[in-house]
C-alpha atoms as a PDB file:
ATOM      1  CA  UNK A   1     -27.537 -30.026  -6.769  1.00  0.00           C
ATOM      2  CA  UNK A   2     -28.453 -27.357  -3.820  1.00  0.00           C
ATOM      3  CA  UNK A   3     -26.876 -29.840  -1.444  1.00  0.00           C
ATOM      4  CA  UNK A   4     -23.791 -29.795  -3.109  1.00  0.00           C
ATOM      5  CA  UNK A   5     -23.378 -26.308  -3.383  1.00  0.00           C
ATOM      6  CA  UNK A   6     -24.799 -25.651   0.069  1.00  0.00           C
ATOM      7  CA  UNK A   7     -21.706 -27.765   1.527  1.00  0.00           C
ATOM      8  CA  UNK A   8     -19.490 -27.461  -1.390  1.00  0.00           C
ATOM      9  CA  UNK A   9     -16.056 -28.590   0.677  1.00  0.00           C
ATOM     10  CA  UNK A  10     -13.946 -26.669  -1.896  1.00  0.00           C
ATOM     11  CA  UNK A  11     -16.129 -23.247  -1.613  1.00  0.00           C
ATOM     12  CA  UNK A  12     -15.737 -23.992   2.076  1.00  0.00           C
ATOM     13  CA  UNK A  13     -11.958 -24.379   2.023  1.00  0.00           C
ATOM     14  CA  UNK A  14     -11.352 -21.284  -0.172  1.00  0.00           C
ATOM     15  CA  UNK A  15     -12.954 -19.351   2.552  1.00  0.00           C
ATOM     16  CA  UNK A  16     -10.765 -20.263   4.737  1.00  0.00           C
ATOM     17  CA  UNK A  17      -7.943 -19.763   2.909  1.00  0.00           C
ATOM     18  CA  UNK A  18      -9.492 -16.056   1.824  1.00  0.00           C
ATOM     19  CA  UNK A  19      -9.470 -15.053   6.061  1.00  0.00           C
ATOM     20  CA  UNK A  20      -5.781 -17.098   5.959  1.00  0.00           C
ATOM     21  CA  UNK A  21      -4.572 -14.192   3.126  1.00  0.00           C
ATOM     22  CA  UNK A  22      -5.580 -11.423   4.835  1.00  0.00           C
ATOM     23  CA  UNK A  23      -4.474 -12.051   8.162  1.00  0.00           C
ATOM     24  CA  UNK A  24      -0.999 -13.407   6.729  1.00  0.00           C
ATOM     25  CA  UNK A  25      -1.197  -9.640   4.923  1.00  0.00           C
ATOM     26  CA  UNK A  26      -2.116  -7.797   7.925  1.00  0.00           C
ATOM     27  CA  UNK A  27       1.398  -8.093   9.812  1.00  0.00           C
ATOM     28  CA  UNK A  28       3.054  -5.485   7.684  1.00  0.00           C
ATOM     29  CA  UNK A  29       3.121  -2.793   9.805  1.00  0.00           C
ATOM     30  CA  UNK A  30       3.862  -4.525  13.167  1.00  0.00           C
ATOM     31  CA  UNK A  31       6.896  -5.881  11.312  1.00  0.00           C
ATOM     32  CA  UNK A  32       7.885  -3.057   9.973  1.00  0.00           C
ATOM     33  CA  UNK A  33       7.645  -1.316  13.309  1.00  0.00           C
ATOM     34  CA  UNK A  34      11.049  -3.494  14.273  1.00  0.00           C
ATOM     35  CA  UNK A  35      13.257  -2.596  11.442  1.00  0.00           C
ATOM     36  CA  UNK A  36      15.648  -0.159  12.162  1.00  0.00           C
ATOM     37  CA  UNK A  37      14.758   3.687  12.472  1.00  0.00           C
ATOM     38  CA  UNK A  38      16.577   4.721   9.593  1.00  0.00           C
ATOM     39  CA  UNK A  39      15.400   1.801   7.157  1.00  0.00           C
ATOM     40  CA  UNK A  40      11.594   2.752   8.232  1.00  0.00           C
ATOM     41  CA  UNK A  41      12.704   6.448   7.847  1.00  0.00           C
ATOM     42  CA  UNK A  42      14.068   6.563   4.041  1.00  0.00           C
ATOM     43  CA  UNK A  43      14.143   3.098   3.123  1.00  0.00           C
ATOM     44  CA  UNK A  44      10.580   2.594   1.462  1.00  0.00           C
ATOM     45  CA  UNK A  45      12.059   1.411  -1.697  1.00  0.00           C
ATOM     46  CA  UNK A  46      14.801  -1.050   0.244  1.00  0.00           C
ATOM     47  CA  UNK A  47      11.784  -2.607   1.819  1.00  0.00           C
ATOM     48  CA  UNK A  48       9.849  -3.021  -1.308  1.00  0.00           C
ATOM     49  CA  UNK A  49      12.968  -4.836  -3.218  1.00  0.00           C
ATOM     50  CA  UNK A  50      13.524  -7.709  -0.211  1.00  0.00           C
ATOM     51  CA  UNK A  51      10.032  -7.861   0.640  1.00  0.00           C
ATOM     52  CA  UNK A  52       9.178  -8.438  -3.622  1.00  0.00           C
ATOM     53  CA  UNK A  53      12.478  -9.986  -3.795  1.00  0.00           C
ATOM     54  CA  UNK A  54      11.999 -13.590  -1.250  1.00  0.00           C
ATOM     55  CA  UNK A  55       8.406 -12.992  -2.276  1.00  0.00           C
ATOM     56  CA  UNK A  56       9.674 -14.177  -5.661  1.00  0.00           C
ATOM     57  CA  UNK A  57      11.985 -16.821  -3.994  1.00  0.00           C
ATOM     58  CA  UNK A  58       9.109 -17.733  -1.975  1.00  0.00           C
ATOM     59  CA  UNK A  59       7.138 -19.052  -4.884  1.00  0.00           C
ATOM     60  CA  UNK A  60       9.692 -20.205  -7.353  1.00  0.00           C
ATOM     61  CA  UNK A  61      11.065 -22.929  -4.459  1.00  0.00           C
ATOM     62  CA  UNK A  62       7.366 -24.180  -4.067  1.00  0.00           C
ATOM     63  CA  UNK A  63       7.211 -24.193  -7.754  1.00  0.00           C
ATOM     64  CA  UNK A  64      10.961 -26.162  -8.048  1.00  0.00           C
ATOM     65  CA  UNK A  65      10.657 -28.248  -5.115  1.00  0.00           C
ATOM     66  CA  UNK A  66       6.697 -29.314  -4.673  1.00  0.00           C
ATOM     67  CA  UNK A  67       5.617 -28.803  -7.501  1.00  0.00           C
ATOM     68  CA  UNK A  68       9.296 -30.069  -9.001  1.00  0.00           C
ATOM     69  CA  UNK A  69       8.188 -28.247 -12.490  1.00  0.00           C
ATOM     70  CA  UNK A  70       9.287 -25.146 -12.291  1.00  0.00           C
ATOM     71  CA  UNK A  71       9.796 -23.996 -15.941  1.00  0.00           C
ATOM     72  CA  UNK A  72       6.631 -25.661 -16.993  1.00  0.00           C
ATOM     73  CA  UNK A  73       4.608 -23.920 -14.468  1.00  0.00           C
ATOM     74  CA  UNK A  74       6.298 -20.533 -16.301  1.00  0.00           C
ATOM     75  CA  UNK A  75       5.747 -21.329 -19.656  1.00  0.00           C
ATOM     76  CA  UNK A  76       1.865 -22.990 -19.357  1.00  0.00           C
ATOM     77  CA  UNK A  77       1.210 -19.584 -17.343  1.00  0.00           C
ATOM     78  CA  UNK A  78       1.478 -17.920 -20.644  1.00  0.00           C
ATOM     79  CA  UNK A  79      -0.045 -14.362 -21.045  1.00  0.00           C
ATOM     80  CA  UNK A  80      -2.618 -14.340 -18.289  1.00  0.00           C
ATOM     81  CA  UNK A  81       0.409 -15.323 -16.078  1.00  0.00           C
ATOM     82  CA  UNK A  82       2.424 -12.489 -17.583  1.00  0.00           C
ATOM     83  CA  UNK A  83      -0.534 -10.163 -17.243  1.00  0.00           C
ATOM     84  CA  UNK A  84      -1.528 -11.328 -13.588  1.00  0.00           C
ATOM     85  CA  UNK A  85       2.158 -11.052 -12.586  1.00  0.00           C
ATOM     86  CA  UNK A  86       2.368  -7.725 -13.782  1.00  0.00           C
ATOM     87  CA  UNK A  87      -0.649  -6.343 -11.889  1.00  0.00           C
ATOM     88  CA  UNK A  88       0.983  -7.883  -8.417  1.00  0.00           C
ATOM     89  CA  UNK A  89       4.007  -5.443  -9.254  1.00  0.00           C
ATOM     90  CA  UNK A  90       2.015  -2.895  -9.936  1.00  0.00           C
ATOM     91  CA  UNK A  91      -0.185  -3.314  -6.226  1.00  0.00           C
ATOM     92  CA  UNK A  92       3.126  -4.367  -4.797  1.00  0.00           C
ATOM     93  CA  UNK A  93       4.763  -1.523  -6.134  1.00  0.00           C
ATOM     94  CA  UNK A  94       2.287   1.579  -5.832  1.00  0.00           C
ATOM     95  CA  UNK A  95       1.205   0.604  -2.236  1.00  0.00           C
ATOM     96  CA  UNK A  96       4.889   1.518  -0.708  1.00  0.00           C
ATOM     97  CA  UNK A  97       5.147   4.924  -3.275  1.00  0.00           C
ATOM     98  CA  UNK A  98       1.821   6.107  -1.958  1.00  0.00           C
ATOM     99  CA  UNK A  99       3.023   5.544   1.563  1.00  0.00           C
ATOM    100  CA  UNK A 100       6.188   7.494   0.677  1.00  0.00           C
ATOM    101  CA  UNK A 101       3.960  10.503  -0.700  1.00  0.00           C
ATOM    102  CA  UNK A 102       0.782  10.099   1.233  1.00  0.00           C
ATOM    103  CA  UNK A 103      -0.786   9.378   5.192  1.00  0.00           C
ATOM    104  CA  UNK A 104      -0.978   5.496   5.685  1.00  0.00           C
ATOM    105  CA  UNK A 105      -4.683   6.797   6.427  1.00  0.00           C
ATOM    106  CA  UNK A 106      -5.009   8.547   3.257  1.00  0.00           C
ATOM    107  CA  UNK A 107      -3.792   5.108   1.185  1.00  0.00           C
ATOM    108  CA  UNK A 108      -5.768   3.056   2.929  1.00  0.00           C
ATOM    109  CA  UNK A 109      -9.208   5.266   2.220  1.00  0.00           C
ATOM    110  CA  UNK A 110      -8.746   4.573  -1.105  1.00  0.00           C
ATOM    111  CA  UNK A 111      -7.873   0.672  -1.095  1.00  0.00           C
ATOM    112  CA  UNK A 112     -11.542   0.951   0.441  1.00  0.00           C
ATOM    113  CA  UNK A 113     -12.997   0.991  -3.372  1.00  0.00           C
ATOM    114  CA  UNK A 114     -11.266  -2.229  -4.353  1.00  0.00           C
ATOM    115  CA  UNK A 115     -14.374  -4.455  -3.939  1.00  0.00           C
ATOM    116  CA  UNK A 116     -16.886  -1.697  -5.645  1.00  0.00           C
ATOM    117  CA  UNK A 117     -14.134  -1.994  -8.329  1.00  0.00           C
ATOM    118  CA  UNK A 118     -14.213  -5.739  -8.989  1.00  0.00           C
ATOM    119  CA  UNK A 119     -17.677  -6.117  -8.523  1.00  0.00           C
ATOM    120  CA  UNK A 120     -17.694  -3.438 -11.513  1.00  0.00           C
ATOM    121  CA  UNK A 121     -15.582  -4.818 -13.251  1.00  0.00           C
ATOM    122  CA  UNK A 122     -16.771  -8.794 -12.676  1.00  0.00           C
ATOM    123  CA  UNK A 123     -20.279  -7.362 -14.099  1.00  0.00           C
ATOM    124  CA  UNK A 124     -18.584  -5.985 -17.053  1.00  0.00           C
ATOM    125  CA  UNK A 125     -16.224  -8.611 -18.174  1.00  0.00           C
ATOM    126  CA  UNK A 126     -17.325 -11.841 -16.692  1.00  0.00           C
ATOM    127  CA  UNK A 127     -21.070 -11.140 -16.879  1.00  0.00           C
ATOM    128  CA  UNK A 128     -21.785 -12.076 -13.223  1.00  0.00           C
ATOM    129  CA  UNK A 129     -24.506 -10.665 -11.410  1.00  0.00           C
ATOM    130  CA  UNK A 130     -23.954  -9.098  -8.183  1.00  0.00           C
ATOM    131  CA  UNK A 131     -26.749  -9.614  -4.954  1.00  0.00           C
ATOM    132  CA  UNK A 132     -28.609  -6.800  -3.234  1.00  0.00           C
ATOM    133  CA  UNK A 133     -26.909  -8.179  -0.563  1.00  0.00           C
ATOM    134  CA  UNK A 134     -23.028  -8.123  -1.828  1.00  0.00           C
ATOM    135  CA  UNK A 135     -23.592  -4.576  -3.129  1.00  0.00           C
ATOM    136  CA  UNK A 136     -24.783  -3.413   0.210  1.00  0.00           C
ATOM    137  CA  UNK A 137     -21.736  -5.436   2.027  1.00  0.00           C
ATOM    138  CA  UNK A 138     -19.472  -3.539  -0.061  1.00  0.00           C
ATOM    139  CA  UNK A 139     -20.812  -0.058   0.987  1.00  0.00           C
ATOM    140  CA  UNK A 140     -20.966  -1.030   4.387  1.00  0.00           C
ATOM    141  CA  UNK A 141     -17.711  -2.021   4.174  1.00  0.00           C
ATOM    142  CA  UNK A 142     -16.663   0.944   2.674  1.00  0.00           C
ATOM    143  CA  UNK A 143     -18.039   3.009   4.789  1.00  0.00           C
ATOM    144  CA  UNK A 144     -16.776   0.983   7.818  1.00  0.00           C
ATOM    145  CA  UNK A 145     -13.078   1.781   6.829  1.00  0.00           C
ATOM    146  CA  UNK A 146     -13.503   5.753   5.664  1.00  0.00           C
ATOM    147  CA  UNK A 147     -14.307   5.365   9.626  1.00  0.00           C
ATOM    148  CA  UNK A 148     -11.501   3.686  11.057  1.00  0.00           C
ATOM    149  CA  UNK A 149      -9.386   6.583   9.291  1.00  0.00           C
ATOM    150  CA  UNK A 150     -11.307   9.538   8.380  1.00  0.00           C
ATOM    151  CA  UNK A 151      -9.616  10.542  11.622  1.00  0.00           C
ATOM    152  CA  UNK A 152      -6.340  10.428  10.614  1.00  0.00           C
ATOM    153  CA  UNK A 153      -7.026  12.110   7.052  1.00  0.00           C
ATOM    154  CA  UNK A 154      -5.234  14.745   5.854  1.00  0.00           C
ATOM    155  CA  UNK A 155      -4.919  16.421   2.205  1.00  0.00           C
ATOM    156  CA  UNK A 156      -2.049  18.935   3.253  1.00  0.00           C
ATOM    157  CA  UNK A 157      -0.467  18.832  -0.155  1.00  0.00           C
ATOM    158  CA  UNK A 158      -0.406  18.452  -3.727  1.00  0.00           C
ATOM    159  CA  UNK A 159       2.336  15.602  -3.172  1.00  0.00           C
ATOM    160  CA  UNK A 160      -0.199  14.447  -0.777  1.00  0.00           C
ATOM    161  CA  UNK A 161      -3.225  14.153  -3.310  1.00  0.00           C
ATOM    162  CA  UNK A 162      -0.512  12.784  -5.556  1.00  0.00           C
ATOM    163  CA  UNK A 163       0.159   9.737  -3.188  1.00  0.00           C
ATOM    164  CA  UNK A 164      -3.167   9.354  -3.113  1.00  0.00           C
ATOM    165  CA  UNK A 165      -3.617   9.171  -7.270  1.00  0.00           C
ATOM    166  CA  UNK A 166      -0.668   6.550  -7.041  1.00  0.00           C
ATOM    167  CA  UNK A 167      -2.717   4.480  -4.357  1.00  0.00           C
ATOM    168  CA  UNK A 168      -5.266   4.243  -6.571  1.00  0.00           C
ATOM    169  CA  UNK A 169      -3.561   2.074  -8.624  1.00  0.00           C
ATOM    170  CA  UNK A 170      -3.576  -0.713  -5.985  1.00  0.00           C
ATOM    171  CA  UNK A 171      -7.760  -1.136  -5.953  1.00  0.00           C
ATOM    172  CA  UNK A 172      -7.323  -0.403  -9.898  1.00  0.00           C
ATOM    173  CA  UNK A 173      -4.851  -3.295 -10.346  1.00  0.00           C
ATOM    174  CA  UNK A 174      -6.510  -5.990  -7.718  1.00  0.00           C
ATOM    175  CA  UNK A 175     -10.048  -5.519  -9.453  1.00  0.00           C
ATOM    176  CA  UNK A 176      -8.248  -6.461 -12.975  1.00  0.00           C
ATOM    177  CA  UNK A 177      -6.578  -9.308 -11.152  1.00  0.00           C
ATOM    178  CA  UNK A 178      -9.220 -10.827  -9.883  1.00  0.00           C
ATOM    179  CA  UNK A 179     -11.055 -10.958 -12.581  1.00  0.00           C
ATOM    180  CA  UNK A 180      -8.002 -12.064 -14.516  1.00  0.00           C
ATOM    181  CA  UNK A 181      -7.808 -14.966 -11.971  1.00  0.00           C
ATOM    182  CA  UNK A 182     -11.828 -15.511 -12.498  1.00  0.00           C
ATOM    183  CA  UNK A 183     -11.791 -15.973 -16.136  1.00  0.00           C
ATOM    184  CA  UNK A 184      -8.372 -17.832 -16.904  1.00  0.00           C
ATOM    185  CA  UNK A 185      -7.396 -19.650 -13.310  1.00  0.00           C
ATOM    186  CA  UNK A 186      -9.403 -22.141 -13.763  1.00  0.00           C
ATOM    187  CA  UNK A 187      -7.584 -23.465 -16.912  1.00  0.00           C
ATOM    188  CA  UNK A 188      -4.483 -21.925 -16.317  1.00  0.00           C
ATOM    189  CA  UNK A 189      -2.107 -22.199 -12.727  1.00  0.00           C
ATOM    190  CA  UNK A 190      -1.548 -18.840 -12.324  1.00  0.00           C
ATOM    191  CA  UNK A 191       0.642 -19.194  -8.724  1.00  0.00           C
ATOM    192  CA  UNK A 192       3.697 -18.127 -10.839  1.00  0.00           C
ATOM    193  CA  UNK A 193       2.328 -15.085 -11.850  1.00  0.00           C
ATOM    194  CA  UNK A 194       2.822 -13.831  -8.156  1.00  0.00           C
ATOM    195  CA  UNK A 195       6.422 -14.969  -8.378  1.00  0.00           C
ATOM    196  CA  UNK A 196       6.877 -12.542 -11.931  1.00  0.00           C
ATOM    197  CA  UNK A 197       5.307 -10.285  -9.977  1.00  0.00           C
ATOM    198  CA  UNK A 198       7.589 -10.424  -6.918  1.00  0.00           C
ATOM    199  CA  UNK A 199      10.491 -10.708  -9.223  1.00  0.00           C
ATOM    200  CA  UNK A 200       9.095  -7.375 -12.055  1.00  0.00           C
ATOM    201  CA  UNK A 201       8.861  -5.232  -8.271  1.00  0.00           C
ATOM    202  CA  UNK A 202      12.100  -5.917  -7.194  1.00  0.00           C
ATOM    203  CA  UNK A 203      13.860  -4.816 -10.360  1.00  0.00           C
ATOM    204  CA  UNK A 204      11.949  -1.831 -10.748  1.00  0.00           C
ATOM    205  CA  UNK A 205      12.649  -1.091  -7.151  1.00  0.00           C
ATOM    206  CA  UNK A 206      16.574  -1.754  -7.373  1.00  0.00           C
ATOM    207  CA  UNK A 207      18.074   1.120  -8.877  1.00  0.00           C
ATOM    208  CA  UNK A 208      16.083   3.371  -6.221  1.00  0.00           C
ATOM    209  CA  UNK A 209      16.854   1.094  -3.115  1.00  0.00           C
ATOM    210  CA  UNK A 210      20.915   1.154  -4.300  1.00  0.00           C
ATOM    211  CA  UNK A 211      22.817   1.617  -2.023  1.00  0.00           C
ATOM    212  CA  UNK A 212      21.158  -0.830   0.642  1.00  0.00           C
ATOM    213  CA  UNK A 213      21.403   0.318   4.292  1.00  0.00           C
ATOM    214  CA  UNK A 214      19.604  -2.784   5.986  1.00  0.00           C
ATOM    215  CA  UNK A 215      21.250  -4.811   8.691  1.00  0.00           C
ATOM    216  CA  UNK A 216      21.457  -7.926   8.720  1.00  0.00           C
ATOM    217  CA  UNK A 217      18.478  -8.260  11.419  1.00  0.00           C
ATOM    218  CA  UNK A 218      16.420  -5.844   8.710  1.00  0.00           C
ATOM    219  CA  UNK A 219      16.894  -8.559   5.997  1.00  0.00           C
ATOM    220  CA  UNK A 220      16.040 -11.247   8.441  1.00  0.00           C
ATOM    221  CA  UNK A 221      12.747  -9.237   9.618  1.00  0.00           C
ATOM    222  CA  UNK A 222      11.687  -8.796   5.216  1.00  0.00           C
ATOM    223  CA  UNK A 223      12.640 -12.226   4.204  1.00  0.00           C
ATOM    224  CA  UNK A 224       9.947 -13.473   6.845  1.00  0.00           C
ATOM    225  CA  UNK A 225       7.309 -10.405   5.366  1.00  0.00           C
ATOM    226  CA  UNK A 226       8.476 -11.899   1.917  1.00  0.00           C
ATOM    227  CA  UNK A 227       7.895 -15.562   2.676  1.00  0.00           C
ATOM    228  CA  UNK A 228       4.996 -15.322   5.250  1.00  0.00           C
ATOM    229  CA  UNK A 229       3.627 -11.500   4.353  1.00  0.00           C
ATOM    230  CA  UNK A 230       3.751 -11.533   0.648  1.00  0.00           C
ATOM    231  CA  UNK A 231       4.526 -14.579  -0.763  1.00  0.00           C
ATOM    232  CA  UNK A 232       2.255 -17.256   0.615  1.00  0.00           C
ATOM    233  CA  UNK A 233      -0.574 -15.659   1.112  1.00  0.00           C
ATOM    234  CA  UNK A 234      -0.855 -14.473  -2.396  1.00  0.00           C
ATOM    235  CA  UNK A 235      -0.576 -17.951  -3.568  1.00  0.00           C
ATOM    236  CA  UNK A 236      -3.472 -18.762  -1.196  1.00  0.00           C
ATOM    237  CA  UNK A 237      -5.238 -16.015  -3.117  1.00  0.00           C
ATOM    238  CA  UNK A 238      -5.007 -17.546  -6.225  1.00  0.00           C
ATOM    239  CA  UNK A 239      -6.359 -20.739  -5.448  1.00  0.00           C
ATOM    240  CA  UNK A 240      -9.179 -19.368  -3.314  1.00  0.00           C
ATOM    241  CA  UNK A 241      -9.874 -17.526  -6.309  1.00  0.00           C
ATOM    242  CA  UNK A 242     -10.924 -20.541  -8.394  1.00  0.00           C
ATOM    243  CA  UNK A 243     -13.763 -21.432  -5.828  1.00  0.00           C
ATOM    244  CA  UNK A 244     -14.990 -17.943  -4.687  1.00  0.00           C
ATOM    245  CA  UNK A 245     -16.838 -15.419  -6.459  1.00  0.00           C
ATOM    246  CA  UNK A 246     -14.572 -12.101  -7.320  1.00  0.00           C
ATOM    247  CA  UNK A 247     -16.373 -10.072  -5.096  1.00  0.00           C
ATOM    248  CA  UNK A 248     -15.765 -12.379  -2.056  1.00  0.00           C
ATOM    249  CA  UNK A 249     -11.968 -12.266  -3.033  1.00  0.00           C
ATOM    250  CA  UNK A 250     -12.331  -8.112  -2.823  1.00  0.00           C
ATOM    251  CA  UNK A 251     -14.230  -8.019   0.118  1.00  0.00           C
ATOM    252  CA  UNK A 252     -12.696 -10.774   2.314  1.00  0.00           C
ATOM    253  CA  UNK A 253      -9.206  -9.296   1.383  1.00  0.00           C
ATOM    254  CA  UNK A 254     -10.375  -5.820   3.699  1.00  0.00           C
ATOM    255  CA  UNK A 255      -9.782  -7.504   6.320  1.00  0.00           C
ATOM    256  CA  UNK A 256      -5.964  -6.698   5.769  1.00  0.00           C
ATOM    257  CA  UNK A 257      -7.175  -3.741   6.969  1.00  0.00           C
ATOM    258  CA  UNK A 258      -9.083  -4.268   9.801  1.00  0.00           C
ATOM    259  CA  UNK A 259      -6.681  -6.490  11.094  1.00  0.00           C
ATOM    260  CA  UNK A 260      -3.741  -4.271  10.534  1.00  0.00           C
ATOM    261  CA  UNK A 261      -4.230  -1.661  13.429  1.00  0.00           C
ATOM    262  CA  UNK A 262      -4.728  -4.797  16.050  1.00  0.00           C
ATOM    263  CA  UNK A 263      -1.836  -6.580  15.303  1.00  0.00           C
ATOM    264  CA  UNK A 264      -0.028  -3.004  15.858  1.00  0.00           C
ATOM    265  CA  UNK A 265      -2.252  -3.209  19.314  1.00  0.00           C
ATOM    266  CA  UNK A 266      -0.462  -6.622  20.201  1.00  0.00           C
ATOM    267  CA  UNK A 267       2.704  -5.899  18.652  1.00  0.00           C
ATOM    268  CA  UNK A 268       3.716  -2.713  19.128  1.00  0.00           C
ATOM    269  CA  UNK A 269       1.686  -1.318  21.689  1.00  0.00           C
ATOM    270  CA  UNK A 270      -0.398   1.002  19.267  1.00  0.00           C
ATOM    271  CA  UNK A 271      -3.944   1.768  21.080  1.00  0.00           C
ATOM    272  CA  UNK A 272      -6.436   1.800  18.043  1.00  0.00           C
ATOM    273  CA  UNK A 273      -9.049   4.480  18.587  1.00  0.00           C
ATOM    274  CA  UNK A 274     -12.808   4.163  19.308  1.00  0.00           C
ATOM    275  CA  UNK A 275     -13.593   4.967  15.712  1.00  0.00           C
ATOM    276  CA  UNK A 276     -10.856   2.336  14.329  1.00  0.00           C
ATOM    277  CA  UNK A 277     -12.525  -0.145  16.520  1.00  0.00           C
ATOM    278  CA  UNK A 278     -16.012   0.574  15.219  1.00  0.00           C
ATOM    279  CA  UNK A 279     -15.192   1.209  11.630  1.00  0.00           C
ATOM    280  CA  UNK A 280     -13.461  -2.062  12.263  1.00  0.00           C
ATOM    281  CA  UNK A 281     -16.313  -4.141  13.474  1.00  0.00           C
ATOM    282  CA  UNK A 282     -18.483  -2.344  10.428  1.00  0.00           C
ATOM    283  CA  UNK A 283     -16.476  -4.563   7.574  1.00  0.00           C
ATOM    284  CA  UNK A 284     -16.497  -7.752  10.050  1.00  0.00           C
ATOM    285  CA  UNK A 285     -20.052  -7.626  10.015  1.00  0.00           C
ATOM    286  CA  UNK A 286     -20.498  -6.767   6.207  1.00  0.00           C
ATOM    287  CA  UNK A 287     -18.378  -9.867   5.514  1.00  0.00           C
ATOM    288  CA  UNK A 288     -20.276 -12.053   8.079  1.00  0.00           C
ATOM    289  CA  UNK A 289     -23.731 -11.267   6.749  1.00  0.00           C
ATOM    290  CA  UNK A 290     -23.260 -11.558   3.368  1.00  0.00           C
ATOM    291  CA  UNK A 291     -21.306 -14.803   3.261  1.00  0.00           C
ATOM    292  CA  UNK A 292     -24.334 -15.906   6.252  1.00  0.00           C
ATOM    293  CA  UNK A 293     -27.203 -14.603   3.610  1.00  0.00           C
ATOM    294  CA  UNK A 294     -25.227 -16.273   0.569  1.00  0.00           C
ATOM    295  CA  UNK A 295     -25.169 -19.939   2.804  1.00  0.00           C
ATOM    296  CA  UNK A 296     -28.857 -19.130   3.542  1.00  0.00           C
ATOM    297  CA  UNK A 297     -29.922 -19.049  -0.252  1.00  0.00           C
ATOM    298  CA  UNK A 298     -27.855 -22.008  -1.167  1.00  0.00           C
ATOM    299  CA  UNK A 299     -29.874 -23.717   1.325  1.00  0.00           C
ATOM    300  CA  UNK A 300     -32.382 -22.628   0.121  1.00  0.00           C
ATOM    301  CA  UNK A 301     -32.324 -23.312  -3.060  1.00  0.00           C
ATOM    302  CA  UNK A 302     -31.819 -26.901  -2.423  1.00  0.00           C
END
């Protein structure tokens, strides 16, 4: 049995999916650096509709054309799927608001508490017990990105600590997702819950993003965040989920933002400072060691 475990092929493949996610997440803002002044100047709620909007495509043409049963996959998602898809609005949502009311520093400070938040919540509702070794990853962790942008924080407002309140609702609504896709993904497919979600975002975001002032190069830049930035990396998400504890999901998906700030080094010719470096290389190794310690007592145990 600890040999299984120890080189469980399907654990081993979720991880890699669970760095995949991330990093697929993580080109955002270099992307976004390329749309046109004006879109990335008052167009916040234009980017959320055709980002959410091929998101949605994104996931109901792998649903019609691999999986060729697309209205089955809808209807056997049921509730969870309709609850799951619900909390991707909401994070899909709430992240772009808080950037429109709040620092990108600010918002990202507080996505730091998502994996304190699912472990929580995991505890709670699924009864699983968190390590010593996972509770100190996640402060580390914490604490690793409150460095990369305690820099850059500023509470200059009340619209400002309101952004913030809304950003909250990102680590709020991952935590119940995971644990969502802990306790019913493995009897239920919930990949079409990320298309309701793309789908619930984009209509709420419609009447705000009327009338549309992309180009036609704008589209073309957040139909590829959609597809490749949104849409299939959440789907690797959910199935990682099925083979990875719900605190791995939370604390493997920081490295969206750890990531981030290099691929706006490489793309866009944004110098990360010494601290966003550091901070950085703080979550790295929180991940590292507690996935290395976790291998270790599988091993052992066998």
């Amino acid at each position: 049995m600890g040999r299984i475990v120890a080189h469980d092929p399907a654990h081993r493949r979720a991880l890699i999916l669970m760095v995949i996610a991330p990093l697929l997440w993580s080109i955002a803002g270099v992307v976004t650096r390329h749309l046109s002044p004006e879109l990335q100047a008052n167009g916040r709620f234009e980017i959320t509709f055709w980002r959410s909007l091929f998101a949605a495509l994104t996931v109901g043409a792998f649903l019609a054309l691999v999986r060729r049963d697309f209205i089955g996959a809808l209807r056997r998602a049921g509730a969870p799927g309709l609850l799951s898809g619900m909390l991707w609005a909401v994070m899909f949502v709430n992240f772009m608001l808080a950037l429109t009311l709040t620092t990108t520093a600010n918002t990202l400070i507080v996505l730091a508490i998502a994996p304190l938040l699912t472990a929580l919540l995991a505890r709670a509702v699924l009864k699983t017990p968190v390590p010593v070794r996972t509770w100190v990853a996640i402060v580390v962790a914490m604490l690793g990105i409150v460095w990369m942008f305690a820099g850059s924080y500023r509470l200059e407002s009340a619209t400002s600590a309101f952004g913030m309140l809304i950003a909250l609702g990102v680590p709020v609504a991952s935590a119940v997702n995971v644990v969502v896709l802990k306790k019913r993904g493995a009897q239920v497919d919930l990949i079409p819950a990320v298309l309701l979600g793309g789908a619930i975002s984009a209509l709420a975001m419609l009447r705000f993003a009327l009338p549309f002032q992309a180009e036609l190069r704008d589209v073309a830049l957040l139909a590829m965040l959609g597809v490749f930035q949104l849409g299939v990396p959440c789907m690797l998400l959910v199935v990682a989920a099925r083979h990875l504890s719900a605190t791995e999901v939370a604390l493997l998906a920081l490295l969206e933002v750890v990531l981030g700030p290099l691929w706006a080094w490489i793309g866009a010719d944004e110098v990360p400072a010494t601290s966003t470096l550091l901070g950085g290389a703080m979550v790295l190794g929180a991940m590292v060691l507690n996935e290395v310690a976790a291998a270790r007592q599988r091993s052992a145990s066998f």
